[in-house]
C-alpha atoms as a PDB file:
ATOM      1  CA  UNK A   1     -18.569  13.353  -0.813  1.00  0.00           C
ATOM      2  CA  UNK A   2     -19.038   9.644   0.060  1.00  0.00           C
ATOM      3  CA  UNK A   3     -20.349   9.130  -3.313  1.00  0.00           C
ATOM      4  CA  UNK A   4     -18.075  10.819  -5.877  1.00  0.00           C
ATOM      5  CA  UNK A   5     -14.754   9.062  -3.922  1.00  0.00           C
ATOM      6  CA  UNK A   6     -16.930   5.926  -4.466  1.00  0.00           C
ATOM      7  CA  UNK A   7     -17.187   6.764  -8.151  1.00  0.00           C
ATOM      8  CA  UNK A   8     -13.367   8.102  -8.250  1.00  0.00           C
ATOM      9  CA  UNK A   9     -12.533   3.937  -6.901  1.00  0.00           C
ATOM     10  CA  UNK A  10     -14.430   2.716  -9.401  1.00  0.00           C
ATOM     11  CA  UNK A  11     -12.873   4.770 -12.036  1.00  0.00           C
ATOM     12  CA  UNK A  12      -9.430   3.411 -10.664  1.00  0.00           C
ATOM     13  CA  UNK A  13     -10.183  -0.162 -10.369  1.00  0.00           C
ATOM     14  CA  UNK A  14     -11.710  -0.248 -13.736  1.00  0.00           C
ATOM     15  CA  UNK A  15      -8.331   1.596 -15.006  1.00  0.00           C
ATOM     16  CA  UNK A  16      -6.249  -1.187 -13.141  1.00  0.00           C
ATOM     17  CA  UNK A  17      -8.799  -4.227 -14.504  1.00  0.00           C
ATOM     18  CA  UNK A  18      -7.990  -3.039 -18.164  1.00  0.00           C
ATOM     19  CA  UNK A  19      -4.255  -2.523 -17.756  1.00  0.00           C
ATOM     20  CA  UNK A  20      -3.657  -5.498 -15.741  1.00  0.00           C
ATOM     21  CA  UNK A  21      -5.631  -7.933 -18.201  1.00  0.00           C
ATOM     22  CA  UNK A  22      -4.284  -6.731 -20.880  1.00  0.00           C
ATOM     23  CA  UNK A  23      -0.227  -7.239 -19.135  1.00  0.00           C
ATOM     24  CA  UNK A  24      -1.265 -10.696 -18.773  1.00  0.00           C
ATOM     25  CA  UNK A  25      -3.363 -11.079 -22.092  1.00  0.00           C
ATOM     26  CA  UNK A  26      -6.718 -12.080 -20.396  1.00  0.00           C
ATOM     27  CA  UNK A  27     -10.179 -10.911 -20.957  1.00  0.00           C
ATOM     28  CA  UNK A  28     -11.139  -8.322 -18.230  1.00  0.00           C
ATOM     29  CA  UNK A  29     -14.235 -10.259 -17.720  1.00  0.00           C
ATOM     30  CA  UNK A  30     -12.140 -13.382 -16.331  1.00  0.00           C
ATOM     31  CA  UNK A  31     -10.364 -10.830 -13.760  1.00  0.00           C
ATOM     32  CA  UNK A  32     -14.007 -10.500 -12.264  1.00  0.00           C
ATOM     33  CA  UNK A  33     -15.003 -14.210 -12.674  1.00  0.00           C
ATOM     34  CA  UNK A  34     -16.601 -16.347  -9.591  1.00  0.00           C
ATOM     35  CA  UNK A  35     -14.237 -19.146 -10.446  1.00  0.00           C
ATOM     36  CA  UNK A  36     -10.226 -19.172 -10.269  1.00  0.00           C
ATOM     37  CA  UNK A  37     -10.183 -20.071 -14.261  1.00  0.00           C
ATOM     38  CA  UNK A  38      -6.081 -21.066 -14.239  1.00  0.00           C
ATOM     39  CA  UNK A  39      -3.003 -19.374 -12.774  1.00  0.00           C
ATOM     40  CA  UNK A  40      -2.928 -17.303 -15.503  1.00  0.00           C
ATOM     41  CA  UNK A  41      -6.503 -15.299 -14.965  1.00  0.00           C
ATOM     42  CA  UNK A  42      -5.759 -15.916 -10.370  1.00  0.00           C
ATOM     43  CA  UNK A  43      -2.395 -14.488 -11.184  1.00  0.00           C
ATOM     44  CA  UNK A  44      -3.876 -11.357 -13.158  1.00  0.00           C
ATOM     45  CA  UNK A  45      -6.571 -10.993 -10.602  1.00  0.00           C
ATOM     46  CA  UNK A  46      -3.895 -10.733  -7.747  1.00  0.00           C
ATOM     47  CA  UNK A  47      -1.779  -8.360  -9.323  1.00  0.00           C
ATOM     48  CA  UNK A  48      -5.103  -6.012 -10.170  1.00  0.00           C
ATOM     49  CA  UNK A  49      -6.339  -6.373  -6.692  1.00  0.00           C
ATOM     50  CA  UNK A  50      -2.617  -5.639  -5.202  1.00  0.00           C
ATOM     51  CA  UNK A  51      -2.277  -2.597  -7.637  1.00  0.00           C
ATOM     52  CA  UNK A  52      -5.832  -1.050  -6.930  1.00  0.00           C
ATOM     53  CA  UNK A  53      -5.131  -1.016  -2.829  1.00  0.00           C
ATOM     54  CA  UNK A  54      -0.962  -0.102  -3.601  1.00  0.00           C
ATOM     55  CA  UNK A  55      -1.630   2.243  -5.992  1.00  0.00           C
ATOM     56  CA  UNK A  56      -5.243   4.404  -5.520  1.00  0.00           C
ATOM     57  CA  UNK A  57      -5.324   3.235  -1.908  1.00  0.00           C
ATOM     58  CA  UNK A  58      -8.453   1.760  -2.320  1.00  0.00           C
ATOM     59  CA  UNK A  59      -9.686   0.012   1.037  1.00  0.00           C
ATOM     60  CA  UNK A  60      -9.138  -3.794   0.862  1.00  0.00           C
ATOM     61  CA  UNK A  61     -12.926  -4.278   1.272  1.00  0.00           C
ATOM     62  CA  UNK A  62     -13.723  -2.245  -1.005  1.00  0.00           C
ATOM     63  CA  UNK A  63     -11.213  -4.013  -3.835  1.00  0.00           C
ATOM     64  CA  UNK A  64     -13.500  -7.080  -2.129  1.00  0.00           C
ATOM     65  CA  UNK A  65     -16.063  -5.733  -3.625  1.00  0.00           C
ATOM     66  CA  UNK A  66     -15.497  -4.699  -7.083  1.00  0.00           C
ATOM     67  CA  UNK A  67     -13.843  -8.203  -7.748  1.00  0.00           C
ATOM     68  CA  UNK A  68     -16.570 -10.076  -5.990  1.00  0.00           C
ATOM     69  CA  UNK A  69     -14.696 -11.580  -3.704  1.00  0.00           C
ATOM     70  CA  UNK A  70     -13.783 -11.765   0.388  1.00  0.00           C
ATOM     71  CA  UNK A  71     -11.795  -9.611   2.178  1.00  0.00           C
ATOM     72  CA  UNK A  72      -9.265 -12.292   3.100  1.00  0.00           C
ATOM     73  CA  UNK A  73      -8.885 -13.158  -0.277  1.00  0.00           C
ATOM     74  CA  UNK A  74      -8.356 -10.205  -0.955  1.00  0.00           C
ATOM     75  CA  UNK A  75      -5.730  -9.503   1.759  1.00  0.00           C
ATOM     76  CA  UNK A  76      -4.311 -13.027   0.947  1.00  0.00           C
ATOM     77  CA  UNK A  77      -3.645 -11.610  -2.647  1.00  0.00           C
ATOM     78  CA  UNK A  78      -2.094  -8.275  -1.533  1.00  0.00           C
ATOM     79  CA  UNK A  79       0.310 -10.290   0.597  1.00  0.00           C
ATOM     80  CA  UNK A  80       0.793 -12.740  -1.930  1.00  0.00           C
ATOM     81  CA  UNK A  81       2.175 -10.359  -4.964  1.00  0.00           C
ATOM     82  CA  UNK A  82       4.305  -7.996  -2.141  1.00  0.00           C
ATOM     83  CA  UNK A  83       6.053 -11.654  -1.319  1.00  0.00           C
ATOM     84  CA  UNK A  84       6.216 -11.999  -5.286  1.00  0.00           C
ATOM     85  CA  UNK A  85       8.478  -8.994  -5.556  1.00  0.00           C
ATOM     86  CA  UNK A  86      11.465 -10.519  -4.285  1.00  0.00           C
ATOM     87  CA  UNK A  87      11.617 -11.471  -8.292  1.00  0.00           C
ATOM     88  CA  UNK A  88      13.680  -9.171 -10.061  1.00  0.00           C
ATOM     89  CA  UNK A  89      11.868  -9.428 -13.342  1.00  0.00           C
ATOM     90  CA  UNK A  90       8.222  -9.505 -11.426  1.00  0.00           C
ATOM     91  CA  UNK A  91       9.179  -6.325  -9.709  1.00  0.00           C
ATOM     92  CA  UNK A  92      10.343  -4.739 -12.490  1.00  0.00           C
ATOM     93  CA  UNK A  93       7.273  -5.215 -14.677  1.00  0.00           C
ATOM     94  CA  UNK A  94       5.364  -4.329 -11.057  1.00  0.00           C
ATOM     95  CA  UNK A  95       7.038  -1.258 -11.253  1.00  0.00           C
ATOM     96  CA  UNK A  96       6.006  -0.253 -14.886  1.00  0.00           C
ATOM     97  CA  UNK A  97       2.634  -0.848 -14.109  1.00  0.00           C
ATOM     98  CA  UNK A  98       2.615   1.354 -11.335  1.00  0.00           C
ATOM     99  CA  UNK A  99       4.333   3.778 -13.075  1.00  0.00           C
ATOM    100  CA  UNK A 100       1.820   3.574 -16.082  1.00  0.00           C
ATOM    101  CA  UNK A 101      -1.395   3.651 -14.241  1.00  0.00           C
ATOM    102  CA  UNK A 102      -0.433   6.483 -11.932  1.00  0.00           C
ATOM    103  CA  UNK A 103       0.326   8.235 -15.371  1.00  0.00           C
ATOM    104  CA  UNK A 104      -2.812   7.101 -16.918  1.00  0.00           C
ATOM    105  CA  UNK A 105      -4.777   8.734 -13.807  1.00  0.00           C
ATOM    106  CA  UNK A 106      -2.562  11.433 -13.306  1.00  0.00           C
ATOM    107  CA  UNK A 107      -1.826  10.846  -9.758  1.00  0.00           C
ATOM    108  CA  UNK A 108       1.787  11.525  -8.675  1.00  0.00           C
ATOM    109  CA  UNK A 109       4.150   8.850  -7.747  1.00  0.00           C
END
């Protein structure tokens, strides 16, 4: 059982790399990169590691993981993009990617 909700994570963080780089217009490759590589690609990488915990509920250290990077970074971005949301037009497009990934996967809302 451990393995196939290991596979379904993977399956959801892979669906949230390729909708979140493409929102931002970055290559999913920089999402995963060991370096920051501009505000742009850190930005993109929050937002997927935010939606991927939010959204699937996929353990913080396990988002860690898959974007090869620490826990508290990973935390620190999750905190980061719910502070974000006091943005009308960054919730808003927060929102719609919610909305489209948990229609992409089927999952309710």
């Amino acid at each position: 059982m451990e393995r196939y909700a290991e596979q379904e994570n993977r399956t959801y963080v892979g669906l949230v790399e390729a909708f979140t780089a493409h929102a931002y217009g970055v290559p999913v490759r920089k999402l995963k990169a060991a370096t920051r590589l501009g505000p742009r690609a850190s930005r993109a990488r929050q937002v997927a590691m935010y939606l991927a915990h939010v959204v699937f509920g996929v353990k913080l250290v396990d988002v860690a993981e898959y974007f090869r990077r620490d826990p508290s970074t990973t935390s620190y971005a999750v905190r980061r993009v719910e502070g974000l949301r006091d943005d009308p037009e960054f919730d808003r497009a927060l929102d719609w990617l919610e909305a489209a990934l948990r229609d992409a996967a089927g999952t309710p809302a």
